[in-house]
PDB file of N, CA and C in Angstrom:
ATOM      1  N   UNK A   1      -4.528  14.206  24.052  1.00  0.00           N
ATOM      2  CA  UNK A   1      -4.272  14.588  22.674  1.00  0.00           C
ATOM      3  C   UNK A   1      -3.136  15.606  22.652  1.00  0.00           C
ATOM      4  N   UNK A   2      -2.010  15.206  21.610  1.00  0.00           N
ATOM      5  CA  UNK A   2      -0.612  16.473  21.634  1.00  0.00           C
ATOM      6  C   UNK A   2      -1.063  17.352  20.922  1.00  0.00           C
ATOM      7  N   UNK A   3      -0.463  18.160  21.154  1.00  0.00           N
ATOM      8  CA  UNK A   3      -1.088  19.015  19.803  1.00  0.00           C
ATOM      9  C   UNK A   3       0.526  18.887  19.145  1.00  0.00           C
ATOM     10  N   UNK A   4       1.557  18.682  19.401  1.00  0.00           N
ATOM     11  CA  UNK A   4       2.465  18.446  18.239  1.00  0.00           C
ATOM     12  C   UNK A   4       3.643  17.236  18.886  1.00  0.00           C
ATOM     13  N   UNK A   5       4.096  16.515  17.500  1.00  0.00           N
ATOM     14  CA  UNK A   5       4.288  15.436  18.138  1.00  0.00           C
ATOM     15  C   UNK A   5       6.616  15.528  18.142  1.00  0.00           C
ATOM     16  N   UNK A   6       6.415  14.614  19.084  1.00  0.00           N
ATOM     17  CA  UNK A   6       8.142  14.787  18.570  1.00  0.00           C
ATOM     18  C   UNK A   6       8.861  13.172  18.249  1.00  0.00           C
ATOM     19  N   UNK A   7       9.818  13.408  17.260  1.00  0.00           N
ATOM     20  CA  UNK A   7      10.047  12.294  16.532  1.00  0.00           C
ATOM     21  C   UNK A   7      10.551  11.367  17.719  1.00  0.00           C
ATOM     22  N   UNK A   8      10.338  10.085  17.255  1.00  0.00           N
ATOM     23  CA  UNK A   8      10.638   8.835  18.413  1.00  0.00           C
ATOM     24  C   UNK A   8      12.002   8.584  18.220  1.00  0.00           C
ATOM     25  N   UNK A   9      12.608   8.112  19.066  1.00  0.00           N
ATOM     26  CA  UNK A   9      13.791   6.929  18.494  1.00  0.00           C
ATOM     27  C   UNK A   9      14.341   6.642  17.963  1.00  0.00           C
ATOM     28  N   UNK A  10      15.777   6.989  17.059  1.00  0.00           N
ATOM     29  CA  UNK A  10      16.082   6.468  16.015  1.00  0.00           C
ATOM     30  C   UNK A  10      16.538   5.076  16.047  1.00  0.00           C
ATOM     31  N   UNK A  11      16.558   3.943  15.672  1.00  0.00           N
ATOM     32  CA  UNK A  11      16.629   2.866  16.056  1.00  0.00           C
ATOM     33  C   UNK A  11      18.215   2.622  15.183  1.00  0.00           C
ATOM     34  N   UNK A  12      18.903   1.741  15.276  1.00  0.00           N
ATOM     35  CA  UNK A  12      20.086   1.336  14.674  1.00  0.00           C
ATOM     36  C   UNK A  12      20.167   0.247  14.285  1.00  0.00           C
ATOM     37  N   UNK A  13      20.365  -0.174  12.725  1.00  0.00           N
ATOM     38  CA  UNK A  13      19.842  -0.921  11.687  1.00  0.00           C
ATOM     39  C   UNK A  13      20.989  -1.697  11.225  1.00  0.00           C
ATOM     40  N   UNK A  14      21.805  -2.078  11.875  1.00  0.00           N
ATOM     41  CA  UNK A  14      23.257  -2.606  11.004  1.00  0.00           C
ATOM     42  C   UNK A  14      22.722  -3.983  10.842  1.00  0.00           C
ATOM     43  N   UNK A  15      23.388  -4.147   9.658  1.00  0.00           N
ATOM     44  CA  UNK A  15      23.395  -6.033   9.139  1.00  0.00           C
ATOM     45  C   UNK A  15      24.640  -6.313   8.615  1.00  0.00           C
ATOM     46  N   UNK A  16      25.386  -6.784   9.444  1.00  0.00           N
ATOM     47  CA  UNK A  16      26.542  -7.235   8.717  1.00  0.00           C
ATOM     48  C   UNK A  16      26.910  -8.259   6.862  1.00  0.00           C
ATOM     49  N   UNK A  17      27.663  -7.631   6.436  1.00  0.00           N
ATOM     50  CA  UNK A  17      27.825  -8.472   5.249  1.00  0.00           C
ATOM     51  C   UNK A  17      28.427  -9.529   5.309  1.00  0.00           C
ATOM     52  N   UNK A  18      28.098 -10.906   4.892  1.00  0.00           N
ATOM     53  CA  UNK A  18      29.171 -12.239   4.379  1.00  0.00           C
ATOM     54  C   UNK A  18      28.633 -12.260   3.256  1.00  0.00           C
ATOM     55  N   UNK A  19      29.105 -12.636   2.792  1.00  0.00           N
ATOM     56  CA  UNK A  19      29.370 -13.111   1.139  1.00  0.00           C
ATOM     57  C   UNK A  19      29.362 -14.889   1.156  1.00  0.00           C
ATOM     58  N   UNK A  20      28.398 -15.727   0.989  1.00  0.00           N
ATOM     59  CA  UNK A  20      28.275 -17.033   0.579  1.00  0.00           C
ATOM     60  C   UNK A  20      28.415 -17.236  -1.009  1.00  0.00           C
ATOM     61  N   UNK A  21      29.075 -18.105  -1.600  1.00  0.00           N
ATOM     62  CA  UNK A  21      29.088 -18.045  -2.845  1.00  0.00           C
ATOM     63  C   UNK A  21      27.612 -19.097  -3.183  1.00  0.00           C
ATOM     64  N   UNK A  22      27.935 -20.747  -2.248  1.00  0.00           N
ATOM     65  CA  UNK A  22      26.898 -21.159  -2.261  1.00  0.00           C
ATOM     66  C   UNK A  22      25.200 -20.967  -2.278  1.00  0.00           C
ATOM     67  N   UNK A  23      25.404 -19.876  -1.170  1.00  0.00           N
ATOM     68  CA  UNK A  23      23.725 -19.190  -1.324  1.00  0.00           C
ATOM     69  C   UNK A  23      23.473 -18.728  -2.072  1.00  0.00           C
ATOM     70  N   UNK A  24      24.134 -17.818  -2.863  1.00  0.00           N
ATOM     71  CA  UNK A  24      24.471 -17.123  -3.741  1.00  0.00           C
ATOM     72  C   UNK A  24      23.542 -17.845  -4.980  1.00  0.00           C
ATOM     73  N   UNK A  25      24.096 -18.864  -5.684  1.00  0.00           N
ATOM     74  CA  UNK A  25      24.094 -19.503  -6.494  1.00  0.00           C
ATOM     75  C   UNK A  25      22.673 -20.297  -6.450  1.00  0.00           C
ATOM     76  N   UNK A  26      22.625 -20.839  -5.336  1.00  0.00           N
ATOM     77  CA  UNK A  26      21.069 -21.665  -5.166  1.00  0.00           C
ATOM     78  C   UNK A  26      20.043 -20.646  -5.052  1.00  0.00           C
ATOM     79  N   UNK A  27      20.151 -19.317  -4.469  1.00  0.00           N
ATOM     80  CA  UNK A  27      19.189 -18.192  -4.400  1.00  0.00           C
ATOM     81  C   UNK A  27      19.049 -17.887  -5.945  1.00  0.00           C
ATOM     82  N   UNK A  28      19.742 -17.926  -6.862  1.00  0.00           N
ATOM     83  CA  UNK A  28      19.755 -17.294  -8.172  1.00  0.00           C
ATOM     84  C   UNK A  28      18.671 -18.575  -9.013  1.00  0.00           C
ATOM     85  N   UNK A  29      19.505 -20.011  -8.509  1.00  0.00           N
ATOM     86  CA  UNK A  29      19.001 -20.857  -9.253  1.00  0.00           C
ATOM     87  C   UNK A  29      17.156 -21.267  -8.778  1.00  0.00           C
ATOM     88  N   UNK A  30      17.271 -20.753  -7.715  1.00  0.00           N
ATOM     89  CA  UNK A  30      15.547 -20.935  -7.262  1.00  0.00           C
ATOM     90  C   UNK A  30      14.977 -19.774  -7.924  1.00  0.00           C
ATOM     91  N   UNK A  31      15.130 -18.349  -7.683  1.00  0.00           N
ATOM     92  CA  UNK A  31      14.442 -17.135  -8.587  1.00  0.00           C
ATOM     93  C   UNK A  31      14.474 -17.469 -10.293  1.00  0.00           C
ATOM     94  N   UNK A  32      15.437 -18.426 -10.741  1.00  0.00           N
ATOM     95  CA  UNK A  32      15.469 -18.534 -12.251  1.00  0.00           C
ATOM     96  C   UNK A  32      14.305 -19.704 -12.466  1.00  0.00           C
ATOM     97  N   UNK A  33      13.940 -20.729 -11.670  1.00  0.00           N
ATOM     98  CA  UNK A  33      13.289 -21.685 -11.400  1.00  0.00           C
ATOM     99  C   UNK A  33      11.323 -21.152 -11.323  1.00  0.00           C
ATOM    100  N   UNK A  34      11.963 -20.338 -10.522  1.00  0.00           N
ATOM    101  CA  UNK A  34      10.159 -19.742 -10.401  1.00  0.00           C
ATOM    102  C   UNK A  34       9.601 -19.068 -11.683  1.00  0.00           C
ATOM    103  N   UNK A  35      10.761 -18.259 -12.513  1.00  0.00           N
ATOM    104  CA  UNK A  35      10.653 -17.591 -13.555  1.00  0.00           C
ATOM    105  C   UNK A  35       9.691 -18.369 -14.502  1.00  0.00           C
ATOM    106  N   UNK A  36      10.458 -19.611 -14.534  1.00  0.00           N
ATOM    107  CA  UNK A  36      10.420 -20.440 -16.164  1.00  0.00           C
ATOM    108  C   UNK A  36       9.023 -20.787 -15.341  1.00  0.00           C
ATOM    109  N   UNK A  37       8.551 -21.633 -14.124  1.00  0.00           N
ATOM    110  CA  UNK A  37       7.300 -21.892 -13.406  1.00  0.00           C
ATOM    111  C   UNK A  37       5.974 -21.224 -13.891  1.00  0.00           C
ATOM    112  N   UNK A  38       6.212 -19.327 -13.973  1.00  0.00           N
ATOM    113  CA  UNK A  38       5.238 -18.914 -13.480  1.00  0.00           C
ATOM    114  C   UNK A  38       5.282 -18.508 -15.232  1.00  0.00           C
ATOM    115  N   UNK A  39       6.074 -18.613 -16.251  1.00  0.00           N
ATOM    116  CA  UNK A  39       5.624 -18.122 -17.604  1.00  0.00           C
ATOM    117  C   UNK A  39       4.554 -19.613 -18.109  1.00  0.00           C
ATOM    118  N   UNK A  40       5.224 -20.326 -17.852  1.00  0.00           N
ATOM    119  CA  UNK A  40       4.601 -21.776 -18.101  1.00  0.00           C
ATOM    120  C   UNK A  40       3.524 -21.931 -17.471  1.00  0.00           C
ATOM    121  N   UNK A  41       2.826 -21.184 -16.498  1.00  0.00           N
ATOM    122  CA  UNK A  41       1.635 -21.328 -15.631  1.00  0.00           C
ATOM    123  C   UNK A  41       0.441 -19.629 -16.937  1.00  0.00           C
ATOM    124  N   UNK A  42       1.329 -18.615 -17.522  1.00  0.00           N
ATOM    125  CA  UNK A  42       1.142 -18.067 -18.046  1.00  0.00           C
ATOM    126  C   UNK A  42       1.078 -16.620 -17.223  1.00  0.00           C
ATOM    127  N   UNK A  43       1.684 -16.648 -16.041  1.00  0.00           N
ATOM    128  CA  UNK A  43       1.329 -15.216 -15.090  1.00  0.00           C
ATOM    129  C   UNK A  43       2.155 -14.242 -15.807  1.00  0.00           C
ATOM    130  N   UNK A  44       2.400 -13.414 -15.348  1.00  0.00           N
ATOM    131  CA  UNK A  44       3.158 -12.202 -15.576  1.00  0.00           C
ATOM    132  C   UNK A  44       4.826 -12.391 -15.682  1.00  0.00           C
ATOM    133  N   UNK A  45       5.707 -11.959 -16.147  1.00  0.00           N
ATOM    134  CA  UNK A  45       6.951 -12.309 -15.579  1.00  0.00           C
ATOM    135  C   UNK A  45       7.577 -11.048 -15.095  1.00  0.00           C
ATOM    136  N   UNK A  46       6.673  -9.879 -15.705  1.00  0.00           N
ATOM    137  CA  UNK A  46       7.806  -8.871 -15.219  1.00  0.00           C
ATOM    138  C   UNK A  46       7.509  -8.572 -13.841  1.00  0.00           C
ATOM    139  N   UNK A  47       8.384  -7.836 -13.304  1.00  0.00           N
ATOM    140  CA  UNK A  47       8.463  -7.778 -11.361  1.00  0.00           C
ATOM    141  C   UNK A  47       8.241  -6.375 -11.458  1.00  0.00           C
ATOM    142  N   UNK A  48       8.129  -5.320 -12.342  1.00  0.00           N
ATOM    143  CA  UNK A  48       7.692  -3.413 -12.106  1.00  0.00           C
ATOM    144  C   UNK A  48       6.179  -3.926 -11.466  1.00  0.00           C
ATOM    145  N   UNK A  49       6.071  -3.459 -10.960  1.00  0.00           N
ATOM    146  CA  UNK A  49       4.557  -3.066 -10.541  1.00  0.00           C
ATOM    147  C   UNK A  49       3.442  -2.272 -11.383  1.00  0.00           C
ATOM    148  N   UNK A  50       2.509  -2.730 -11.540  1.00  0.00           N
ATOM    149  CA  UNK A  50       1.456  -2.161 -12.634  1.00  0.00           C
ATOM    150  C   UNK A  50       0.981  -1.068 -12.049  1.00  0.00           C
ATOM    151  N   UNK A  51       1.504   0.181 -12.295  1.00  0.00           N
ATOM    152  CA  UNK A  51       1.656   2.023 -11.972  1.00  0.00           C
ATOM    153  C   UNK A  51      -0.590   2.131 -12.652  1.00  0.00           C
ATOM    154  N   UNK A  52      -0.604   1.559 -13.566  1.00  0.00           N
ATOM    155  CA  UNK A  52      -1.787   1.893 -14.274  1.00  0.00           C
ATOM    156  C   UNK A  52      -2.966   1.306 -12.634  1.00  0.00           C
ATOM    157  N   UNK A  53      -2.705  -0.064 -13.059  1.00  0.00           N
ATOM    158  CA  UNK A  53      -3.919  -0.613 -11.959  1.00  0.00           C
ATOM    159  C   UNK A  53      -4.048   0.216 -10.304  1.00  0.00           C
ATOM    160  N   UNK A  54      -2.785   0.301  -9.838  1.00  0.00           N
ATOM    161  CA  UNK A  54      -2.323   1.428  -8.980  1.00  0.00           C
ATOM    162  C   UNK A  54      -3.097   2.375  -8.706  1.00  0.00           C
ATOM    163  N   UNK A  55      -3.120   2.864  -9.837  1.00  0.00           N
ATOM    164  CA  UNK A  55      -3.639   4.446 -10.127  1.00  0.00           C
ATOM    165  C   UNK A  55      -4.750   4.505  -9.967  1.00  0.00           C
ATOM    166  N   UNK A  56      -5.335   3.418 -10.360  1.00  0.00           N
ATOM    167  CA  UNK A  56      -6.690   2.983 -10.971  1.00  0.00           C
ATOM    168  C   UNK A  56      -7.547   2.856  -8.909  1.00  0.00           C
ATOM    169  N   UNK A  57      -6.601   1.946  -7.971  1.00  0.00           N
ATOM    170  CA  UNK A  57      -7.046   1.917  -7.041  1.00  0.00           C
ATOM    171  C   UNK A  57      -7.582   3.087  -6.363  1.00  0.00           C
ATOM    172  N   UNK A  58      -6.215   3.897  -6.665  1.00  0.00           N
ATOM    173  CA  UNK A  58      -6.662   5.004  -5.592  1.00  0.00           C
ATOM    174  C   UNK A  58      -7.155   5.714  -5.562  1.00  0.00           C
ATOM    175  N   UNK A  59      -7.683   5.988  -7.207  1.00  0.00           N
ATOM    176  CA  UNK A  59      -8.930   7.162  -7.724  1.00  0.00           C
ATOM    177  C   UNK A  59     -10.252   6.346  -7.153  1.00  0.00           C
ATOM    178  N   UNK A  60     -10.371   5.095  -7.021  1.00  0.00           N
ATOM    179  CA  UNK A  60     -11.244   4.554  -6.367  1.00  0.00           C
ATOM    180  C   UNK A  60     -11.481   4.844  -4.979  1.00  0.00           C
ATOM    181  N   UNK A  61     -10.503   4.967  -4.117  1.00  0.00           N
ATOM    182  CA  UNK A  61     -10.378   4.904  -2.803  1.00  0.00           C
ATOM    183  C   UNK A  61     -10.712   6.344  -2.536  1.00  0.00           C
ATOM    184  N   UNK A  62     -10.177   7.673  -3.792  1.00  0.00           N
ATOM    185  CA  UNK A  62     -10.198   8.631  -3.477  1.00  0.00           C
ATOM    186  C   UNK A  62     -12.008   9.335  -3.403  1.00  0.00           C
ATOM    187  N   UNK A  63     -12.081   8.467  -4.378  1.00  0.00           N
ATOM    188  CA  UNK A  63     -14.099   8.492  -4.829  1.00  0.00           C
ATOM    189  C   UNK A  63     -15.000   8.198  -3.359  1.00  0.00           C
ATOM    190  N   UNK A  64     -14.202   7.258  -2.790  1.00  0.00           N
ATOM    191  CA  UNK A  64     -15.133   6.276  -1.807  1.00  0.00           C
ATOM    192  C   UNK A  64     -15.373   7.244  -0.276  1.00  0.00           C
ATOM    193  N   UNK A  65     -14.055   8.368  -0.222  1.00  0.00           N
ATOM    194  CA  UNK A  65     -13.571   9.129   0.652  1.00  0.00           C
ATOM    195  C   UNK A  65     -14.401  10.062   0.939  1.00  0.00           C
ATOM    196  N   UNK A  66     -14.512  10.947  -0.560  1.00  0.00           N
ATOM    197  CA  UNK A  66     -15.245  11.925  -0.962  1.00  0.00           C
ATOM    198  C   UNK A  66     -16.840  11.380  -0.420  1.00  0.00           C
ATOM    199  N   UNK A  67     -17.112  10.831  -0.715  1.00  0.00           N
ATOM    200  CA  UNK A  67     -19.000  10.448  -1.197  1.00  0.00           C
ATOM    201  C   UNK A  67     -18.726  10.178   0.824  1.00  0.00           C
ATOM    202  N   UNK A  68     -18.119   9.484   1.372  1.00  0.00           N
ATOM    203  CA  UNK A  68     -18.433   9.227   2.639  1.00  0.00           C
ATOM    204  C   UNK A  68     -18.107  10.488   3.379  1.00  0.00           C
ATOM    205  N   UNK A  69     -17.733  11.647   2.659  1.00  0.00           N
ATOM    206  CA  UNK A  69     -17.228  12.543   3.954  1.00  0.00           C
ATOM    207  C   UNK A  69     -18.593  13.112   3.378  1.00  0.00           C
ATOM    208  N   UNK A  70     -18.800  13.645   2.325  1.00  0.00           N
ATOM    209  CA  UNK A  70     -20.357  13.949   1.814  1.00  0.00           C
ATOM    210  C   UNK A  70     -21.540  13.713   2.470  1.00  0.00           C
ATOM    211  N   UNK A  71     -21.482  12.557   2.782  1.00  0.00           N
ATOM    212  CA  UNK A  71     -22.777  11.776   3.365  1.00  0.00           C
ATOM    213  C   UNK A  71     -22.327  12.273   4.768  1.00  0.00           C
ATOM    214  N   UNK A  72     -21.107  12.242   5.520  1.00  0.00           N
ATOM    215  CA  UNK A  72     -21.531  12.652   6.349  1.00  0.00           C
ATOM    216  C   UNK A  72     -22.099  14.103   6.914  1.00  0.00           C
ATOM    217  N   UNK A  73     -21.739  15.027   5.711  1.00  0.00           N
ATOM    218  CA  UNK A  73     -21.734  16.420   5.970  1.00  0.00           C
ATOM    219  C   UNK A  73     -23.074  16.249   5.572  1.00  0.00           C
ATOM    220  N   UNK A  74     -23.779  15.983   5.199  1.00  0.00           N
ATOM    221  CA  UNK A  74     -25.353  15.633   4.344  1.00  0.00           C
ATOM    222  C   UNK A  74     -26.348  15.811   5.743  1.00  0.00           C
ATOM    223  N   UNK A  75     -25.456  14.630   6.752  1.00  0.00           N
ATOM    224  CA  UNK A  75     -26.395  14.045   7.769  1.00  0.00           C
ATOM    225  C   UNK A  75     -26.128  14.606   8.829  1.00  0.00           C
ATOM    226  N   UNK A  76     -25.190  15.579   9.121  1.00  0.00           N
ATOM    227  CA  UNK A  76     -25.173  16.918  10.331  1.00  0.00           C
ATOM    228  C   UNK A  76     -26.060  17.964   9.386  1.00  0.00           C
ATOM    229  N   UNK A  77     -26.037  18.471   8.000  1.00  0.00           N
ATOM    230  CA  UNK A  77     -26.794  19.492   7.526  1.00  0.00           C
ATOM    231  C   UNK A  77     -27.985  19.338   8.365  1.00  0.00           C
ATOM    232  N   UNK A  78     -28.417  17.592   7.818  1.00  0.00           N
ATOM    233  CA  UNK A  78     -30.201  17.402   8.169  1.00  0.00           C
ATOM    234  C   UNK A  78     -30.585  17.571   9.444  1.00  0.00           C
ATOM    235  N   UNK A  79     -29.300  17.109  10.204  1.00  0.00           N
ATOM    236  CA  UNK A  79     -29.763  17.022  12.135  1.00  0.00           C
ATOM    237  C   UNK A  79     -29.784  18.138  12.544  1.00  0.00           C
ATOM    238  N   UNK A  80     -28.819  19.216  12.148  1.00  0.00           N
ATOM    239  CA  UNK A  80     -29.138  20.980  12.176  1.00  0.00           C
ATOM    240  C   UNK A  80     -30.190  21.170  11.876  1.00  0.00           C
ATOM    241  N   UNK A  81     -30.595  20.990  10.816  1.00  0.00           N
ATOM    242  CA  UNK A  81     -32.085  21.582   9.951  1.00  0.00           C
ATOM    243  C   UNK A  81     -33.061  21.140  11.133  1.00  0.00           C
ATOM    244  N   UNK A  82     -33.196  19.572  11.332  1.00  0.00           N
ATOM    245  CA  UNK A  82     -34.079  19.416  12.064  1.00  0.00           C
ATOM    246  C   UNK A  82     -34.249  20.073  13.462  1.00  0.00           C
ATOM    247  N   UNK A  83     -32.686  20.111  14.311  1.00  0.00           N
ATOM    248  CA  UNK A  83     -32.978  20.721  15.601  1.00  0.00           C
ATOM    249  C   UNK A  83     -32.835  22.043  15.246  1.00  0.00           C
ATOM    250  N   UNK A  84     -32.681  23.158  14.850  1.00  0.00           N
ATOM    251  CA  UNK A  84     -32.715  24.450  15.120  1.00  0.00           C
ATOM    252  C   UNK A  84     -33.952  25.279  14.113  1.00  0.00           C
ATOM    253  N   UNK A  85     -34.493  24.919  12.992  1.00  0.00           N
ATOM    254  CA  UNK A  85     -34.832  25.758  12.567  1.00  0.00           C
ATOM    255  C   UNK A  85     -36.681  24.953  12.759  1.00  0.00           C
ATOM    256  N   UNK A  86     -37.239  23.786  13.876  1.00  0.00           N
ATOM    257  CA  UNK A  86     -38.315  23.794  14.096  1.00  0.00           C
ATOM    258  C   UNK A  86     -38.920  25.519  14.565  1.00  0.00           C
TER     259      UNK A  86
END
């Protein structure tokens, strides 16, 4: 176990640019394709991410955290209680 850690590696990330006009154009015309697909199927169309439902998770996750660190502090209280104060 470290007790402090030191940063790894910086790794080197290049991607060269080309410019296809062709891809270009068929990439646009497939994302415009899925669009009209998925309103006509009735899903969502916008692409932001729902910040509300989000939110909504992690007050959940944050609930689930709490009550389990609880329970566990609950169940060293009781195993103390039981071994030291017979």
């Amino acid at each position: 176990m470290a007790f402090f850690s030191l940063p790894g590696t910086r790794r080197f990330n290049y991607k060269p640019l080309f410019y296809n006009e062709q891809d270009e154009k068929r990439r646009e015309r497939h994302e415009r394709i899925e669009r009209e697909v998925r309103s006509e199927r009735g899903e969502s169309n916008d692409e932001a991410p729902n910040f509300i439902h989000f939110a909504r998770k992690q007050r959940q996750k944050s609930s689930k955290r709490v009550l389990i660190i609880f329970l566990a502090l609950a169940a060293v209280y009781f195993f103390l209680q039981q071994r030291f104060l017979r």
